[in-house]
PDB file of N, CA and C in Angstrom:
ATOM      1  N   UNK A   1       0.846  -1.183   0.000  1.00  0.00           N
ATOM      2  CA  UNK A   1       0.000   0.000   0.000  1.00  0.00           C
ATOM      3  C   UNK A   1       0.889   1.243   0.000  1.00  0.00           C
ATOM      4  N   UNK A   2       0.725   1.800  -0.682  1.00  0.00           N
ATOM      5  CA  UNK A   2       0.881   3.620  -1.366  1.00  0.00           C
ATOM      6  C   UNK A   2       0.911   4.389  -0.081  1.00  0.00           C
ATOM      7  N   UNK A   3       1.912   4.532   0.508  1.00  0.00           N
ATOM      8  CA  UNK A   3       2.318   5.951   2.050  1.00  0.00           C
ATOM      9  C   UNK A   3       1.158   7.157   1.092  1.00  0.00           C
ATOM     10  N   UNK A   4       0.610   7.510   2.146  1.00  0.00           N
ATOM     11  CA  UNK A   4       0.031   8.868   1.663  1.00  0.00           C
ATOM     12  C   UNK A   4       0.399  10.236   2.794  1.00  0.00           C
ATOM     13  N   UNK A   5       1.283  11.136   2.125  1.00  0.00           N
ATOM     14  CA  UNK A   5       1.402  11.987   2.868  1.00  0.00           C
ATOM     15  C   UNK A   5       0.133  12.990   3.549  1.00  0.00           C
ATOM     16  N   UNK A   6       0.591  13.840   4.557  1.00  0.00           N
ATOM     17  CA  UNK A   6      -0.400  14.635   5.281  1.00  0.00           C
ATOM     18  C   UNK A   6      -0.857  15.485   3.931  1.00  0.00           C
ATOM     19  N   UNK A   7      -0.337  16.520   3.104  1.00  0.00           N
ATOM     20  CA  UNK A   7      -0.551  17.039   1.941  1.00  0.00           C
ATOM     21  C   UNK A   7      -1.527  16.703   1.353  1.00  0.00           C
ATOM     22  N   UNK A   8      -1.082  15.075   1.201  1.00  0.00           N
ATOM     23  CA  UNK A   8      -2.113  14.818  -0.267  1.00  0.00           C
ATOM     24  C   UNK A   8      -3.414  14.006   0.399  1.00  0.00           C
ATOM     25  N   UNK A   9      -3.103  13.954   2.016  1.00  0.00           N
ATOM     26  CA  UNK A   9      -4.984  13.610   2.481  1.00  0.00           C
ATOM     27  C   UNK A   9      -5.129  14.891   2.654  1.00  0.00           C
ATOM     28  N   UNK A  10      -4.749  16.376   3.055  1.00  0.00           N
ATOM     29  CA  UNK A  10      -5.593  17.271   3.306  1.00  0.00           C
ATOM     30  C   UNK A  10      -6.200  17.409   1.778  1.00  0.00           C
ATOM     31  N   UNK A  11      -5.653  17.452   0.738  1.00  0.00           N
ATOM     32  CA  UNK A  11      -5.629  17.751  -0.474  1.00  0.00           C
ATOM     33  C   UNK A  11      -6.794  17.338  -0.810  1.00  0.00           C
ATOM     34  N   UNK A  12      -6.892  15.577  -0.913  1.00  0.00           N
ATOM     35  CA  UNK A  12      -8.082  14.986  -1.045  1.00  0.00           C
ATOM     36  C   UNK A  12      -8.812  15.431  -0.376  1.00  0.00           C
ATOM     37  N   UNK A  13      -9.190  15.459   1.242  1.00  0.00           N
ATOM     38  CA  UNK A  13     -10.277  16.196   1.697  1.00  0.00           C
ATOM     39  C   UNK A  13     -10.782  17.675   1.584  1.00  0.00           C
ATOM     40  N   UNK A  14      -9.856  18.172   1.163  1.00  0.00           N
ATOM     41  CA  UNK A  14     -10.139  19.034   0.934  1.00  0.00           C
ATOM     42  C   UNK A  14     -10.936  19.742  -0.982  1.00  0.00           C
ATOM     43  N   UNK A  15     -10.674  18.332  -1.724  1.00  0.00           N
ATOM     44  CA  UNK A  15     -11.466  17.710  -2.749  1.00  0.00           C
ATOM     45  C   UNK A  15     -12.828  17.563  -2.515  1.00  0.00           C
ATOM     46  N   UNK A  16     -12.831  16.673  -1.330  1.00  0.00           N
ATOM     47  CA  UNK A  16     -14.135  16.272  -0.837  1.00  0.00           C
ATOM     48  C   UNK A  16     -14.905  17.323  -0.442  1.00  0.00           C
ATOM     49  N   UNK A  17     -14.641  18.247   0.197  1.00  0.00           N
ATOM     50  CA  UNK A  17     -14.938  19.592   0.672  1.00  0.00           C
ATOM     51  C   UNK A  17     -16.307  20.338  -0.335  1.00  0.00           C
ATOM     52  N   UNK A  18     -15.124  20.548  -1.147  1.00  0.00           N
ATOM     53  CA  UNK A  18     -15.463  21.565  -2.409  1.00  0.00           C
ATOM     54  C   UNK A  18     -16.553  20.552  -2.919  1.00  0.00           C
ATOM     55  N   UNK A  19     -16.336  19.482  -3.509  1.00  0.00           N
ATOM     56  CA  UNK A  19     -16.938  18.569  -4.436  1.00  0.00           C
ATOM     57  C   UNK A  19     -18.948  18.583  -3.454  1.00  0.00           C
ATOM     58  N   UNK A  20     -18.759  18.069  -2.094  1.00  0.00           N
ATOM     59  CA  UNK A  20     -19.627  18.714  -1.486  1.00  0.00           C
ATOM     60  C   UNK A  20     -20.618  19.183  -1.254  1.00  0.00           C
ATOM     61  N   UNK A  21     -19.969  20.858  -1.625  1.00  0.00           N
ATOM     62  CA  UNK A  21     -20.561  22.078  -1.505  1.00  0.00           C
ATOM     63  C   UNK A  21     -21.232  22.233  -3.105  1.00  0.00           C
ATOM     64  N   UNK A  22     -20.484  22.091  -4.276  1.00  0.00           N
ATOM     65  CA  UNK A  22     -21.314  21.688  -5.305  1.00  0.00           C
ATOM     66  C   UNK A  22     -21.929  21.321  -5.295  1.00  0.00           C
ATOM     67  N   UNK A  23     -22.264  19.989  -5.163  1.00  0.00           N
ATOM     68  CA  UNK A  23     -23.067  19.078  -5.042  1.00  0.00           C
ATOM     69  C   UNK A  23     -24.232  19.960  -4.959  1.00  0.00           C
ATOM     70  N   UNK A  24     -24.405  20.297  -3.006  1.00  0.00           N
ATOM     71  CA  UNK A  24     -25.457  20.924  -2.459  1.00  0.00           C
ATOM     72  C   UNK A  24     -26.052  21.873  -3.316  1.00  0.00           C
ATOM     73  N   UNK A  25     -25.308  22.479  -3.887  1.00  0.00           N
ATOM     74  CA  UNK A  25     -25.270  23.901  -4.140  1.00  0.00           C
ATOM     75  C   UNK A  25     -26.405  23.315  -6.093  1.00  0.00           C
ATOM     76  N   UNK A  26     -25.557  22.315  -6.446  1.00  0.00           N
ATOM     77  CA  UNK A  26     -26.437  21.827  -8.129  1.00  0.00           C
ATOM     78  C   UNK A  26     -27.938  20.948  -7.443  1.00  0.00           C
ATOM     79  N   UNK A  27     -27.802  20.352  -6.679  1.00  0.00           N
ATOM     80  CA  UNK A  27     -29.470  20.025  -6.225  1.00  0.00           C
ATOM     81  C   UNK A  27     -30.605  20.919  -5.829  1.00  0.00           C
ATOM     82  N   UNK A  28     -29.721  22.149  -5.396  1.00  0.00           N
ATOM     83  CA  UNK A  28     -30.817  23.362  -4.688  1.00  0.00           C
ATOM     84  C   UNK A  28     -31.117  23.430  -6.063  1.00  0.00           C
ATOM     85  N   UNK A  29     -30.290  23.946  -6.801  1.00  0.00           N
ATOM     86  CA  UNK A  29     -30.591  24.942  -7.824  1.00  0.00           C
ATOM     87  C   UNK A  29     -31.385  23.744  -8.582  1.00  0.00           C
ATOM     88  N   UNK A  30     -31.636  22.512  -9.174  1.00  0.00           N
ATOM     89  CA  UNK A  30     -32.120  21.835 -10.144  1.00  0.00           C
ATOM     90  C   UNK A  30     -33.609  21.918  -9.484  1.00  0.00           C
ATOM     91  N   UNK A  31     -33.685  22.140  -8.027  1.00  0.00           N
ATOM     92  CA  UNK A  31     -35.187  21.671  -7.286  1.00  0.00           C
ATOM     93  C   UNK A  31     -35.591  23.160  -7.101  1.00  0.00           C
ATOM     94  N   UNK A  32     -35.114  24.222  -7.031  1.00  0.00           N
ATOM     95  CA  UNK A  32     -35.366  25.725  -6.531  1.00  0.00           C
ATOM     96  C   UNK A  32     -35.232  26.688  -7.764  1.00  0.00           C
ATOM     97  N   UNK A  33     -34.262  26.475  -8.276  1.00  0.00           N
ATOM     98  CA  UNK A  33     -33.825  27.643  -9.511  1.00  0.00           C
ATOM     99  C   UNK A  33     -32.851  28.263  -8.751  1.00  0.00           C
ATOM    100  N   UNK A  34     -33.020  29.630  -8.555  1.00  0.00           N
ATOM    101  CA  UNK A  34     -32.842  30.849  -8.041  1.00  0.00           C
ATOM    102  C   UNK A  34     -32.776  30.319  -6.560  1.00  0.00           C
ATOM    103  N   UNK A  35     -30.862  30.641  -5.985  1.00  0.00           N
ATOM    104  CA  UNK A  35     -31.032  30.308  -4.970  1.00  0.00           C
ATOM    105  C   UNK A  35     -30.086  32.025  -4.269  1.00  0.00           C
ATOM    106  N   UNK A  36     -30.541  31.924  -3.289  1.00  0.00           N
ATOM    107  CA  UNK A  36     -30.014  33.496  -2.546  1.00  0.00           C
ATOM    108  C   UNK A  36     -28.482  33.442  -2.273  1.00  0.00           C
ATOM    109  N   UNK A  37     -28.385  34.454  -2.641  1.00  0.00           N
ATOM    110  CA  UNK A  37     -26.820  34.178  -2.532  1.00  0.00           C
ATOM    111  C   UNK A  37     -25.820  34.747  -1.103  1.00  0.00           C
ATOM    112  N   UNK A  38     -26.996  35.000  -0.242  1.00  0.00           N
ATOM    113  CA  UNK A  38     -26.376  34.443   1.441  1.00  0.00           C
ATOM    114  C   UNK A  38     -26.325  32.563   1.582  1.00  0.00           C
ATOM    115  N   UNK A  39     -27.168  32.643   1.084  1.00  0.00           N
ATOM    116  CA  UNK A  39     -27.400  30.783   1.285  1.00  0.00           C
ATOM    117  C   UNK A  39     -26.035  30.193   0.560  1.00  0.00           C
ATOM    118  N   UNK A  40     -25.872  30.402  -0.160  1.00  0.00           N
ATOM    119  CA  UNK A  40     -24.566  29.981  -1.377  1.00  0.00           C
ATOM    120  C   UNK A  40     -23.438  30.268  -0.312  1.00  0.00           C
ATOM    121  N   UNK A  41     -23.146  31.503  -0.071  1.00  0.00           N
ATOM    122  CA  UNK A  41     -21.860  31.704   1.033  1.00  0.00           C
ATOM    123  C   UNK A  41     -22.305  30.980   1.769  1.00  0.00           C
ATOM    124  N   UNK A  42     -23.310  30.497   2.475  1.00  0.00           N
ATOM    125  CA  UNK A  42     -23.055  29.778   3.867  1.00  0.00           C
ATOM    126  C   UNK A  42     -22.686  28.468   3.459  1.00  0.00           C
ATOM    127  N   UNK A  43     -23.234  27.809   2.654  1.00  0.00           N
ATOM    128  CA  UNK A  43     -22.964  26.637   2.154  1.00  0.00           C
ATOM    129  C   UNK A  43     -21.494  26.275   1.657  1.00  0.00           C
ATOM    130  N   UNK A  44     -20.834  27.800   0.979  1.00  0.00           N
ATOM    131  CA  UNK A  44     -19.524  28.159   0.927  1.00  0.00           C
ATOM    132  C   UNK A  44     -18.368  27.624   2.298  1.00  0.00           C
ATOM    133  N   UNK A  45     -18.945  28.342   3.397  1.00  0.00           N
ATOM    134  CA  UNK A  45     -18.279  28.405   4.910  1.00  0.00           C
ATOM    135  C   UNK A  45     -18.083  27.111   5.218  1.00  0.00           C
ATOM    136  N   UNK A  46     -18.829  26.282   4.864  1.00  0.00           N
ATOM    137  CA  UNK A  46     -18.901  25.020   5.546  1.00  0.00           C
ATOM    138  C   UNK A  46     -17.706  23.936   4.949  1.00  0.00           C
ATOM    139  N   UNK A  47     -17.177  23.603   6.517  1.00  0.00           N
ATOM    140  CA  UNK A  47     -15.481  23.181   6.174  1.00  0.00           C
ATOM    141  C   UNK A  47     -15.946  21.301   6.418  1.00  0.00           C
ATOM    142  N   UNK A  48     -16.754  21.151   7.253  1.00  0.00           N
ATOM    143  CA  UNK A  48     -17.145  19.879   7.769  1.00  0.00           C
ATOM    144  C   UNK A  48     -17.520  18.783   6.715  1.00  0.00           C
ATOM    145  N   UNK A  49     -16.812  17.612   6.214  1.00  0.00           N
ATOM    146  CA  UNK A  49     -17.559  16.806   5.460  1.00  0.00           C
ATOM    147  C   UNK A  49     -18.648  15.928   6.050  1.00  0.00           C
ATOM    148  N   UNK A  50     -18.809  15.221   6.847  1.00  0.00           N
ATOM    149  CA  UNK A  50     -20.415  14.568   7.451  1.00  0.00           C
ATOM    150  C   UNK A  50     -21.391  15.943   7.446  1.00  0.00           C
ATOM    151  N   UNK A  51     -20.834  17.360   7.844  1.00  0.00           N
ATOM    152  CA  UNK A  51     -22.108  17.936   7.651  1.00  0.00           C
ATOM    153  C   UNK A  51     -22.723  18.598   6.372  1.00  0.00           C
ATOM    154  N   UNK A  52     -21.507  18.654   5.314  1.00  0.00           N
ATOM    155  CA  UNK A  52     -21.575  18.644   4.102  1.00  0.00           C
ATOM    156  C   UNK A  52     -22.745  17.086   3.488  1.00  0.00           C
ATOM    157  N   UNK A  53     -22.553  15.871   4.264  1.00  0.00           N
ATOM    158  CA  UNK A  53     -23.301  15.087   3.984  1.00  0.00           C
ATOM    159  C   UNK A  53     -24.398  14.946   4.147  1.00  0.00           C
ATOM    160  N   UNK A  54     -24.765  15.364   5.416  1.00  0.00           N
ATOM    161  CA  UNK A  54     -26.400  15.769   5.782  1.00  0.00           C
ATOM    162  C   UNK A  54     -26.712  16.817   5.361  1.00  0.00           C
ATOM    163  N   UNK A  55     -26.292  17.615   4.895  1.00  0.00           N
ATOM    164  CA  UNK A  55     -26.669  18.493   3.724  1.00  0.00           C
ATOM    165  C   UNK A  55     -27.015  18.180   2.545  1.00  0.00           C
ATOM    166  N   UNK A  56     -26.290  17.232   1.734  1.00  0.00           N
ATOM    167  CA  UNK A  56     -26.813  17.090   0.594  1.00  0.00           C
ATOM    168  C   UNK A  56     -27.870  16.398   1.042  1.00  0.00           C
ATOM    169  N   UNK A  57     -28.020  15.056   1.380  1.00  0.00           N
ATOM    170  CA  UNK A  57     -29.135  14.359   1.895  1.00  0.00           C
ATOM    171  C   UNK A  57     -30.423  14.919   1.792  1.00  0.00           C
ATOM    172  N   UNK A  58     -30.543  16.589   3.039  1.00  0.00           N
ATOM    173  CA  UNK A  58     -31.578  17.049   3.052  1.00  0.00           C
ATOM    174  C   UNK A  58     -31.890  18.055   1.654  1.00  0.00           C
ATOM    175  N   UNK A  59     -30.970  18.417   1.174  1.00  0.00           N
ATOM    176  CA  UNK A  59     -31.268  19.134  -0.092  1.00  0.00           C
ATOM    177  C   UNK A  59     -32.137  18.369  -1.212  1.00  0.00           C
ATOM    178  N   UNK A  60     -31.799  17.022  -1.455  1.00  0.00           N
ATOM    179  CA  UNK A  60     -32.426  16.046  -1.834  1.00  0.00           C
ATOM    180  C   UNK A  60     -34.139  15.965  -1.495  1.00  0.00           C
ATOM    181  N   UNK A  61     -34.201  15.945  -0.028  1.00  0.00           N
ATOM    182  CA  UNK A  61     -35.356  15.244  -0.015  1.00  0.00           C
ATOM    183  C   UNK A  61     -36.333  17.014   1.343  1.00  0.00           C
ATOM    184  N   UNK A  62     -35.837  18.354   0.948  1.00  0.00           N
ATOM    185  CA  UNK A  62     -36.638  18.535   1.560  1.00  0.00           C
ATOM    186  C   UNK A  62     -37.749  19.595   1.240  1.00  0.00           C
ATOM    187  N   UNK A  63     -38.721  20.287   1.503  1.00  0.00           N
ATOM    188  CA  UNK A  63     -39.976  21.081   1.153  1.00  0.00           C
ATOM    189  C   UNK A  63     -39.516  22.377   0.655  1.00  0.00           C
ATOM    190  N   UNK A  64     -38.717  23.193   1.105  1.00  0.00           N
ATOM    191  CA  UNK A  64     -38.306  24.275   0.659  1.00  0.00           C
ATOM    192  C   UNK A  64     -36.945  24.926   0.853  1.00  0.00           C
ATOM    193  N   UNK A  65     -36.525  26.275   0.394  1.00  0.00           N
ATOM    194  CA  UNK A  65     -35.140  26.855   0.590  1.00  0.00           C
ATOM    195  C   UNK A  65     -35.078  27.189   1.901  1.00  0.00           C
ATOM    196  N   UNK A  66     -36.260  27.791   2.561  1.00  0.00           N
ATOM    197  CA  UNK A  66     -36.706  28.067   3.897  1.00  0.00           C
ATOM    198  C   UNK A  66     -36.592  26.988   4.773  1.00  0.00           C
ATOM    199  N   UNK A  67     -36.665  25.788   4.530  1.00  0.00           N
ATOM    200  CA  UNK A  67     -36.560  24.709   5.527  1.00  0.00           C
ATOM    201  C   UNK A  67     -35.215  23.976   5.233  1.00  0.00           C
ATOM    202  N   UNK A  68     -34.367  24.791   4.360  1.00  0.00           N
ATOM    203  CA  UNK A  68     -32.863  24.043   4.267  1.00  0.00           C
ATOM    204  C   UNK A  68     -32.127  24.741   4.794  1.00  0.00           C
ATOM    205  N   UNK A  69     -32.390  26.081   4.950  1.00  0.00           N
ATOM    206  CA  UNK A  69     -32.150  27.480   5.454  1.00  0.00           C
ATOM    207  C   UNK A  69     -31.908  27.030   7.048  1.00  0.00           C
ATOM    208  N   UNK A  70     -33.373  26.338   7.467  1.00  0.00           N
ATOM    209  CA  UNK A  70     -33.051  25.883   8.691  1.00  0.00           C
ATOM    210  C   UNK A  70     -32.189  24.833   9.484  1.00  0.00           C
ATOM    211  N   UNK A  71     -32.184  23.984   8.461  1.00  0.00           N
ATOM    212  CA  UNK A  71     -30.857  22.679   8.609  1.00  0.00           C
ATOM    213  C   UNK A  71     -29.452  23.223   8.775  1.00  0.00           C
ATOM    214  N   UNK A  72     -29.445  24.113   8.237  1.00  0.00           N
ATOM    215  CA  UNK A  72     -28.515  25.050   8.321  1.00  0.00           C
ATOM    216  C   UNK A  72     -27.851  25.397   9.424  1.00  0.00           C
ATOM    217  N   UNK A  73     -29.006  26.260   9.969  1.00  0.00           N
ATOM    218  CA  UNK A  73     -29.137  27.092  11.068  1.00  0.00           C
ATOM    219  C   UNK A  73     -28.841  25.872  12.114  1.00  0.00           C
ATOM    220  N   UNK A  74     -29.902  24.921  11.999  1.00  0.00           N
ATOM    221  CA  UNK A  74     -29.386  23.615  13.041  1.00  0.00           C
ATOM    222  C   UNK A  74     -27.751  22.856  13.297  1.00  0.00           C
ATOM    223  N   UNK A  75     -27.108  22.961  12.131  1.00  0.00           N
ATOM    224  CA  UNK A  75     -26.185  22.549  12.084  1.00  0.00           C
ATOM    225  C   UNK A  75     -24.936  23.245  12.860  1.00  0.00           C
ATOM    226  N   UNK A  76     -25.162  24.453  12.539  1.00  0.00           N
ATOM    227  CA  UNK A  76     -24.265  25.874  13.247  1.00  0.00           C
ATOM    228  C   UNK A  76     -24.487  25.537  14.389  1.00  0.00           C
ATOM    229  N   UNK A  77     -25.403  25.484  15.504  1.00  0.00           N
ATOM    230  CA  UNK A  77     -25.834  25.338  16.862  1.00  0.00           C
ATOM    231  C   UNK A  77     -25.281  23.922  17.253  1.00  0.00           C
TER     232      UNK A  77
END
């Protein structure tokens, strides 16, 4: 097995990161259109991958921008 330096896992996670926040960011928009672009920076801020994951998750499956707005808000707390 292939040594992987500290570099090239922050690197990758930090792949994962970004990749992510896309993600989130192409499901709002395919289910919403027009998404606010405070929401975009916050989704931006977010360094965490599991909460990057329950993010997409709920972007997927939930009622509005207003109630992702709040997952949000939950997540920060």
């Amino acid at each position: 097995m292939r040594y992987v330096t500290s570099i090239e896992r922050l690197a990758r996670e930090e792949g994962m990161i970004e990749k992510g926040r896309e993600d989130i960011i192409d499901v709002l928009q395919i289910r919403f259109e027009d998404l606010p672009g405070e929401l975009v920076q916050e989704i931006n801020q977010i360094e965490d991958v599991e909460q990057l994951k329950t993010l997409h998750r709920q972007a997927v499956t939930i009622g509005s921008l207003a109630e992702f707005q709040d997952a949000i808000d939950r997540l920060k707390s």
